[in-house]
N, C-alpha and C. Protein backbone atom coordinates (compact mmCIF):
# COMPACT_ATOMS: atom_id res chain seq x y z
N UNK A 1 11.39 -21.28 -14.25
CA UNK A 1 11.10 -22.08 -15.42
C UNK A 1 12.18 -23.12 -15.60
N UNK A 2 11.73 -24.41 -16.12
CA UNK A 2 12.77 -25.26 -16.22
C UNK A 2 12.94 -25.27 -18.13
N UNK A 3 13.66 -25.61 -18.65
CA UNK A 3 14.01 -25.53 -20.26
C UNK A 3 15.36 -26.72 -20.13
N UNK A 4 15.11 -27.39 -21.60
CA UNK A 4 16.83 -28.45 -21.40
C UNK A 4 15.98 -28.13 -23.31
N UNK A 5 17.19 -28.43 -23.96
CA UNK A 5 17.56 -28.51 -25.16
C UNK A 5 17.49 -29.62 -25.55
N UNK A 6 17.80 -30.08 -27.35
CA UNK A 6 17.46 -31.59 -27.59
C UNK A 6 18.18 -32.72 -27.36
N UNK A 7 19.37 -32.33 -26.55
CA UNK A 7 20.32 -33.18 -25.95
C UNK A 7 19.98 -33.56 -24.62
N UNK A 8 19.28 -32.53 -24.38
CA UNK A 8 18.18 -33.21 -22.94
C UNK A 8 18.72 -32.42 -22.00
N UNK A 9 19.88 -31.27 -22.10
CA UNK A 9 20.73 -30.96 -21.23
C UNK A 9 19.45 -29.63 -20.49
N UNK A 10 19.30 -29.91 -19.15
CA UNK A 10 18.10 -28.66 -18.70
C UNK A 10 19.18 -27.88 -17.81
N UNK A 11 18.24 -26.62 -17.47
CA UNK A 11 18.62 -25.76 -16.88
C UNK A 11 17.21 -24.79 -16.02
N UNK A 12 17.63 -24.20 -15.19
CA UNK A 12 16.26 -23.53 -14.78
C UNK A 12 16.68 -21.92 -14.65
N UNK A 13 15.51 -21.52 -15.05
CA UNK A 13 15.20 -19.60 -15.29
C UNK A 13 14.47 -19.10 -14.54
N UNK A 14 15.06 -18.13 -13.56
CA UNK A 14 13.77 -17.24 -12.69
C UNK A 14 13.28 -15.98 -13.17
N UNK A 15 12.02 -15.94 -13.20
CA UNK A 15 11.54 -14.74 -13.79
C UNK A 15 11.36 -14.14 -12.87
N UNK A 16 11.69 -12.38 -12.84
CA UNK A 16 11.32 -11.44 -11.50
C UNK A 16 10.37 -10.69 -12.46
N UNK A 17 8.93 -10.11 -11.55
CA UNK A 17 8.04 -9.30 -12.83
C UNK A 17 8.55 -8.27 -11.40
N UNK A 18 8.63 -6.63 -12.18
CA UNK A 18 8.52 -5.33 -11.71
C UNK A 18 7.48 -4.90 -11.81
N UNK A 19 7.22 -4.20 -11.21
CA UNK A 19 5.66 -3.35 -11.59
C UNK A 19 5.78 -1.88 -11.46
N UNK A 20 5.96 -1.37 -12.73
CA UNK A 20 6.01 -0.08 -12.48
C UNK A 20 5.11 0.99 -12.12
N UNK A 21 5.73 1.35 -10.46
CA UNK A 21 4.44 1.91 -9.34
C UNK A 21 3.51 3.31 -9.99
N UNK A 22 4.43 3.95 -10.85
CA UNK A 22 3.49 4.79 -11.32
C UNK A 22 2.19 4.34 -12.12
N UNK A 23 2.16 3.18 -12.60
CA UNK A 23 1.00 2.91 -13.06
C UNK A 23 0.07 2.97 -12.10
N UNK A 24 -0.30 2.87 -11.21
CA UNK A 24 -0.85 3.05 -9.59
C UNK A 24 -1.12 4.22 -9.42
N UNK A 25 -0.51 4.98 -9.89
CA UNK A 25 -0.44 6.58 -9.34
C UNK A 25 -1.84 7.18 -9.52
N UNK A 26 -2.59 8.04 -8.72
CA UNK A 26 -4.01 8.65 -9.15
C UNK A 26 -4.50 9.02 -7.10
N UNK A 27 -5.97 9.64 -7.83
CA UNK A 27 -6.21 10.47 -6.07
C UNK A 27 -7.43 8.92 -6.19
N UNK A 28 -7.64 8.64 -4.67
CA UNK A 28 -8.10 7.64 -4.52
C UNK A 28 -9.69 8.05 -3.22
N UNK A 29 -9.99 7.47 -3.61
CA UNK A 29 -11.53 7.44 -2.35
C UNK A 29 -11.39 6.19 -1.70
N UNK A 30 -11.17 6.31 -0.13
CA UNK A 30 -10.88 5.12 0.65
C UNK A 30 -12.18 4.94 1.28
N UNK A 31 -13.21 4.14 1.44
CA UNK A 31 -14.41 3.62 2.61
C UNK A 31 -14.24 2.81 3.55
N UNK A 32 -14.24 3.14 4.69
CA UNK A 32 -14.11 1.96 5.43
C UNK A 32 -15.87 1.89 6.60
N UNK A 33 -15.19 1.37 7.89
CA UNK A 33 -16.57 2.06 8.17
C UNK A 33 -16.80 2.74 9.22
N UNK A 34 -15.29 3.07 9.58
CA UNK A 34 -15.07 4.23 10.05
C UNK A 34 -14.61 5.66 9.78
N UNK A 35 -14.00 5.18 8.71
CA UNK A 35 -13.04 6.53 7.63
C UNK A 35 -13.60 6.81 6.52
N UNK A 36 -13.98 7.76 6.19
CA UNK A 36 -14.19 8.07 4.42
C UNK A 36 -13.47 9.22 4.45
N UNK A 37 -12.39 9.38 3.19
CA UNK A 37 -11.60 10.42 2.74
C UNK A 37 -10.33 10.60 1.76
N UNK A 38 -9.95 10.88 0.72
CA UNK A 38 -9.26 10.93 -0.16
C UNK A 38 -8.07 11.04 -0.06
N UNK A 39 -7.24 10.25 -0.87
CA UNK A 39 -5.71 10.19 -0.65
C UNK A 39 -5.19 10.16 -2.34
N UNK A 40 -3.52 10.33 -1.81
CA UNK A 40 -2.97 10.00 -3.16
C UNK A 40 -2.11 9.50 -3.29
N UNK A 41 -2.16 8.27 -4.09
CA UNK A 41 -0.98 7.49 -4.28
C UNK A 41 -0.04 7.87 -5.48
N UNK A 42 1.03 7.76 -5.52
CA UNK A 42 2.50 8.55 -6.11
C UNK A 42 3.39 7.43 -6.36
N UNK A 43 3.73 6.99 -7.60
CA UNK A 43 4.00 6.33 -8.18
C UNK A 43 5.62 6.30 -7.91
N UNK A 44 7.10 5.79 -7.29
CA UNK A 44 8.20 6.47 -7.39
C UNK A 44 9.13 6.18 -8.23
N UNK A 45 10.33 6.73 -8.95
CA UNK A 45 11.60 6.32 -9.69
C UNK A 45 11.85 4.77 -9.65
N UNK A 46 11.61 4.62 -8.20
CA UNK A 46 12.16 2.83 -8.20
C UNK A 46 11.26 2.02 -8.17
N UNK A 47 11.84 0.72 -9.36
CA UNK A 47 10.13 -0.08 -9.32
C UNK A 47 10.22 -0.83 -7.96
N UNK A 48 8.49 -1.15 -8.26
CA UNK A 48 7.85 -1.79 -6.94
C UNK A 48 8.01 -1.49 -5.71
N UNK A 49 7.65 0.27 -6.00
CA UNK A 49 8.10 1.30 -4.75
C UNK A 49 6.48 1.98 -4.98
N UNK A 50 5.56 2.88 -4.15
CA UNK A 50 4.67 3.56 -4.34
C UNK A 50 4.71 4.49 -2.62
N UNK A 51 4.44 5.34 -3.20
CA UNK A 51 4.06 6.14 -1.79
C UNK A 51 2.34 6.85 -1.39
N UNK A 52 2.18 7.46 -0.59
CA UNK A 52 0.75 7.54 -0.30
C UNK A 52 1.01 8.96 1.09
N UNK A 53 -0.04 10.08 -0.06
CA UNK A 53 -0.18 10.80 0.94
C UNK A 53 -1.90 10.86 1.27
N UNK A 54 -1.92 11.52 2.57
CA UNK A 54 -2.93 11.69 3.20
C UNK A 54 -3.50 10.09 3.67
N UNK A 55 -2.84 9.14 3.48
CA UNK A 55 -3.04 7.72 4.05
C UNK A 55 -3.58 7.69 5.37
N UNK A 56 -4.76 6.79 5.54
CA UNK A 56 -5.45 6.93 6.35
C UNK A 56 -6.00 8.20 7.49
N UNK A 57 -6.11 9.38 6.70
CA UNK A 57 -6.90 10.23 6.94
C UNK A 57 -5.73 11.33 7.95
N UNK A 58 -4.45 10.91 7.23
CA UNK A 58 -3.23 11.95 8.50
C UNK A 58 -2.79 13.07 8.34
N UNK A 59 -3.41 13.25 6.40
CA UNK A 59 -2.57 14.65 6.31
C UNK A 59 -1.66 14.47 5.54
N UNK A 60 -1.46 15.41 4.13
CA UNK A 60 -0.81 14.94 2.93
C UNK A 60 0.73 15.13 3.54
N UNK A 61 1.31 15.80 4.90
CA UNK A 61 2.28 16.03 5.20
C UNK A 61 3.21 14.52 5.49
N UNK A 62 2.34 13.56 5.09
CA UNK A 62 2.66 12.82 6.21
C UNK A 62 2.92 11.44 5.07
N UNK A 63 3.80 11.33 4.76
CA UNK A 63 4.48 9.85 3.38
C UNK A 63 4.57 8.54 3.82
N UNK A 64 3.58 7.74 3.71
CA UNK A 64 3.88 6.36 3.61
C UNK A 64 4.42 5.85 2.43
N UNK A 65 5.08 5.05 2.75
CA UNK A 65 6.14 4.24 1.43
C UNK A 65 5.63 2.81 1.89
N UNK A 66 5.29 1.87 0.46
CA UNK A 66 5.29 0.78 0.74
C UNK A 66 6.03 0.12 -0.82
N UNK A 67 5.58 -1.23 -0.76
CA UNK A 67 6.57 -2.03 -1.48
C UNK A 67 5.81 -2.99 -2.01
N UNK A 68 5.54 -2.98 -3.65
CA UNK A 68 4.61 -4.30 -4.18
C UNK A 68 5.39 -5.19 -4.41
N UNK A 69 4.46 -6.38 -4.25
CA UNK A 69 5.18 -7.56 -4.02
C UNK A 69 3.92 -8.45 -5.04
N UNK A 70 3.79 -9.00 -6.31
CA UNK A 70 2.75 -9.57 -7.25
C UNK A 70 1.27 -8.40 -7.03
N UNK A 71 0.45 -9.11 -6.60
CA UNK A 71 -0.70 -7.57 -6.95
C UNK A 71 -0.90 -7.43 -5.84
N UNK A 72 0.01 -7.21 -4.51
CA UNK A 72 -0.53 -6.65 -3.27
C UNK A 72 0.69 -5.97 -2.47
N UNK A 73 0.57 -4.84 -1.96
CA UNK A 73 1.67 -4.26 -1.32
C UNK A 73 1.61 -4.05 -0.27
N UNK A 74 2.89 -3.84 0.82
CA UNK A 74 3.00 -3.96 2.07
C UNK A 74 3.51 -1.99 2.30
N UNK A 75 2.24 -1.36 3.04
CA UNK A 75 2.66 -0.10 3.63
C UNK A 75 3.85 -0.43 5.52
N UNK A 76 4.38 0.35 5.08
CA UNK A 76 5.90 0.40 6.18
C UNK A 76 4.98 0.74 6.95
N UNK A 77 5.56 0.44 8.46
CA UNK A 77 5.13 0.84 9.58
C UNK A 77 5.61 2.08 9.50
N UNK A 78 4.50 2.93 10.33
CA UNK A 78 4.84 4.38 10.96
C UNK A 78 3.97 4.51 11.99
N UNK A 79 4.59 5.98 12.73
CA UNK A 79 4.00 6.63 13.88
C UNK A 79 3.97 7.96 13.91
N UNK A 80 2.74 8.23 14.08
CA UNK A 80 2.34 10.14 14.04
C UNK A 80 1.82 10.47 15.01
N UNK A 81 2.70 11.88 15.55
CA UNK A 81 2.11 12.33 16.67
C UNK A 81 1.50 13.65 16.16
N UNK A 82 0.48 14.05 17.22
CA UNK A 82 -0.37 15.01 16.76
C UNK A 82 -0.13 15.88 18.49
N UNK A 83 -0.89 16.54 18.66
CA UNK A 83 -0.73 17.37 20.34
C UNK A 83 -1.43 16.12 21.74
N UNK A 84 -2.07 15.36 20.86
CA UNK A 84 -2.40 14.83 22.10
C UNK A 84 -2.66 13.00 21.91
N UNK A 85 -2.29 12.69 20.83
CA UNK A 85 -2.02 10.98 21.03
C UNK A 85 -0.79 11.08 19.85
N UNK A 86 -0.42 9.07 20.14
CA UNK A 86 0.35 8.79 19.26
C UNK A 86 -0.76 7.68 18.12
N UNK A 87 -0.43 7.52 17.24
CA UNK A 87 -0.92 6.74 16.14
C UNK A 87 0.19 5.74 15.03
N UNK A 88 0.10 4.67 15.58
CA UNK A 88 1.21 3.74 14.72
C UNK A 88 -0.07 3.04 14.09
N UNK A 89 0.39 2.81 12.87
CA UNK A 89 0.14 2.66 11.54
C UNK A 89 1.18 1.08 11.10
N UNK A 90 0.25 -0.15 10.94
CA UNK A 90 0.75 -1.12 11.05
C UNK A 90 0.15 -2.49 10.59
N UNK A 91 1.10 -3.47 10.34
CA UNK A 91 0.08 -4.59 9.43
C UNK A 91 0.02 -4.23 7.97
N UNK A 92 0.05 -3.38 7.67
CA UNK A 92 -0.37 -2.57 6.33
C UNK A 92 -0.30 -4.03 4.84
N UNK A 93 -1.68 -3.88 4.24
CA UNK A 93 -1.47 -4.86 3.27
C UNK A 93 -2.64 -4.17 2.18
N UNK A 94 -2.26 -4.00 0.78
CA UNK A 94 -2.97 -3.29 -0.02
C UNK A 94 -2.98 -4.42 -1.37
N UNK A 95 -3.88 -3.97 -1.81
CA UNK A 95 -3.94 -5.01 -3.25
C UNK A 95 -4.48 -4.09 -4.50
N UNK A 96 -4.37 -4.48 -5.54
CA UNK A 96 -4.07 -3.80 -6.77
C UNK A 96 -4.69 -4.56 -7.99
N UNK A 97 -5.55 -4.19 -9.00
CA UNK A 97 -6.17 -5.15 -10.03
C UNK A 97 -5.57 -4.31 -11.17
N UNK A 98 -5.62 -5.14 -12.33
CA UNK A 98 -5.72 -4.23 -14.10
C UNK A 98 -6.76 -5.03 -14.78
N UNK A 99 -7.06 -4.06 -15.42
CA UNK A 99 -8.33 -4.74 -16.17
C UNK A 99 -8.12 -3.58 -18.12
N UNK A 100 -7.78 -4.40 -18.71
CA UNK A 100 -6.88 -3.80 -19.99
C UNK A 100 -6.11 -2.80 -19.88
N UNK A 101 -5.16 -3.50 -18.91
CA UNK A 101 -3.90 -2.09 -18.81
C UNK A 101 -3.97 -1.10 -17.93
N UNK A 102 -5.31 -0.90 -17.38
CA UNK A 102 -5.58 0.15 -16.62
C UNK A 102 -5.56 -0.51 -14.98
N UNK A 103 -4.78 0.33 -14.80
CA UNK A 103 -3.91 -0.35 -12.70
C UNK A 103 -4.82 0.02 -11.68
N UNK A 104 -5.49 -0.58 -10.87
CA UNK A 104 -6.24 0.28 -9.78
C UNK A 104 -5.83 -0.44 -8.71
N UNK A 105 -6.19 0.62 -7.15
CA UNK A 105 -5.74 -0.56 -6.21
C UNK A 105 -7.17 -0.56 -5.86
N UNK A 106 -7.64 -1.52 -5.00
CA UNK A 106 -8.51 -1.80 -4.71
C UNK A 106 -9.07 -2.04 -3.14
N UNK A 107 -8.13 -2.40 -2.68
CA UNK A 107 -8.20 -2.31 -0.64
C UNK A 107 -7.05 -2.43 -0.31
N UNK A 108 -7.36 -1.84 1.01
CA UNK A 108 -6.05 -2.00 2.08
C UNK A 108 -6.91 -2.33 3.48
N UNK A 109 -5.93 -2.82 4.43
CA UNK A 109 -5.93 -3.40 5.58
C UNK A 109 -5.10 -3.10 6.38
N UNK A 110 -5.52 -2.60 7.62
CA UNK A 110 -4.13 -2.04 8.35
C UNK A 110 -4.71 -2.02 9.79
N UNK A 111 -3.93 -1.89 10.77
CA UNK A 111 -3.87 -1.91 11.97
C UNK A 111 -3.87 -0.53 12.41
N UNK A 112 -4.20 -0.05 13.11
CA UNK A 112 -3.90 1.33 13.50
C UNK A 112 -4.35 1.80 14.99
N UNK A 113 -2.96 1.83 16.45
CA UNK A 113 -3.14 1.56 17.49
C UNK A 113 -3.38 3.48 17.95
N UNK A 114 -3.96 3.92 18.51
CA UNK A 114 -4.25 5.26 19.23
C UNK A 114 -3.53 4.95 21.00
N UNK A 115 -2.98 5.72 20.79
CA UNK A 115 -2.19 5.74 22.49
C UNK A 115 -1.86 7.23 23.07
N UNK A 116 -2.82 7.24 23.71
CA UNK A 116 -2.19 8.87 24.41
C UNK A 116 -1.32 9.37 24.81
N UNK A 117 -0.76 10.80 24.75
CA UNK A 117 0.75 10.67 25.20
C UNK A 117 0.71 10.67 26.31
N UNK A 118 2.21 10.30 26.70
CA UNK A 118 2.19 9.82 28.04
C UNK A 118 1.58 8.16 28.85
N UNK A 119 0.99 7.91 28.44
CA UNK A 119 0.55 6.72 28.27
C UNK A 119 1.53 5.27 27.73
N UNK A 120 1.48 3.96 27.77
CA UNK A 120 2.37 2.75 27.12
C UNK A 120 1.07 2.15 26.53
N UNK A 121 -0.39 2.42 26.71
CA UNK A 121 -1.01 1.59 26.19
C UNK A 121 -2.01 2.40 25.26
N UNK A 122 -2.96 1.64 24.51
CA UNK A 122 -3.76 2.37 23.44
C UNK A 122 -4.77 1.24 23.20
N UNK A 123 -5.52 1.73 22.21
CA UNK A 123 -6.59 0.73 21.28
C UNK A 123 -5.69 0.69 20.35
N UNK A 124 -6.08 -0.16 19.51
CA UNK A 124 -6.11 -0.95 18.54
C UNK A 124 -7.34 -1.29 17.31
N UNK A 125 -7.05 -0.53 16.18
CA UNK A 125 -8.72 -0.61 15.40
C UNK A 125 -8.32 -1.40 14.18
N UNK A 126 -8.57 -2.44 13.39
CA UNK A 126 -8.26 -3.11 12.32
C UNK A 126 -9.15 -2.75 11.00
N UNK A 127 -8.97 -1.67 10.42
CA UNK A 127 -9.44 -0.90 9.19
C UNK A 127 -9.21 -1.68 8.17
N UNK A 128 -10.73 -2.19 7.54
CA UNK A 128 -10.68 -2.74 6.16
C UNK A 128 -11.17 -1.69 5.06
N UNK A 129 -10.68 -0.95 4.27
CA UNK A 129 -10.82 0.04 3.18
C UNK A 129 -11.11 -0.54 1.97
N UNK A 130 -11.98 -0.17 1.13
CA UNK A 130 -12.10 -0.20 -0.41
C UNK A 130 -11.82 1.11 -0.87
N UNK A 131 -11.25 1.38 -1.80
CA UNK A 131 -10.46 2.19 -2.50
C UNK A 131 -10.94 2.14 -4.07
N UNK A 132 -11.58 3.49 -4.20
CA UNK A 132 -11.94 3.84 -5.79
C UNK A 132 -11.05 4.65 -6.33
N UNK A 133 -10.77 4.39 -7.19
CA UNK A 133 -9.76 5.51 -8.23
C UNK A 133 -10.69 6.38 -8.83
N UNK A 134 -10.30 7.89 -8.58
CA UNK A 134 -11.08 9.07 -8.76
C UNK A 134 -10.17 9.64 -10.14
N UNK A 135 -11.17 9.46 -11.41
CA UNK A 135 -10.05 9.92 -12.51
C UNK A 135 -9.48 9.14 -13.18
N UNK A 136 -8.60 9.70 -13.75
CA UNK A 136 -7.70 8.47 -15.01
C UNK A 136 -7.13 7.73 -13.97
């Protein structure tokens, strides 16, 4: 913001907005059109922090952390191994609406490469999700 007084003298103001991630927080229904299955996003201590279990269908063992940034957040890269591939988890971009106060997210987008072990190479599948909030 720019502001000067009646002497004309200006100055400029940056506004930072936080978003506090627990407003986000709730169990979610993801569709894509390969995946259907429920997750939960977890609101954390630090703003414009949220985490996510069972994210993209891996298993509540398994914590993605990402980071809002205005109404869309960036999930961290990760990689999960299971007994017989690897799975990196990547690209990650989620978005978020309010509609009187009430926070929902609404999609995510992510990359997600399958590589067998033992293997250097894999597919690559580009998952577009809509996301319903199940509940308050």
């Amino acid at each position: 913001y720019s502001v000067s007084d009646k002497a004309g003298n200006k100055t400029y103001v940056k506004r930072t907005v936080n978003v506090k991630a627990t407003k986000l927080s709730s169990q979610y229904q993801a569709i894509s059109d390969t995946k259907n299955y429920e997750l939960e996003a977890i609101g954390t201590s630090t703003y414009n922090r949220i985490t996510f279990k069972n994210f993209g269908n891996f298993g509540t063992q398994n914590i993605f952390y990402s980071k809002i940034n205005g109404k869309s957040f960036t999930i961290d890269t990760k990689t999960i191994t299971d007994g017989t591939n690897s799975y990196r988890i990547f690209d990650a971009q989620g978005y978020y609406s309010t509609d009187n106060s009430i926070y929902k997210i609404d999609s995510v987008v992510y990359k997600e490469t399958i590589i067998p072990l033992g293997s250097t190479t894999g597919e690559t599948t580009v998952h577009r999700e809509k996301w319903t909030k199940i509940g308050n």
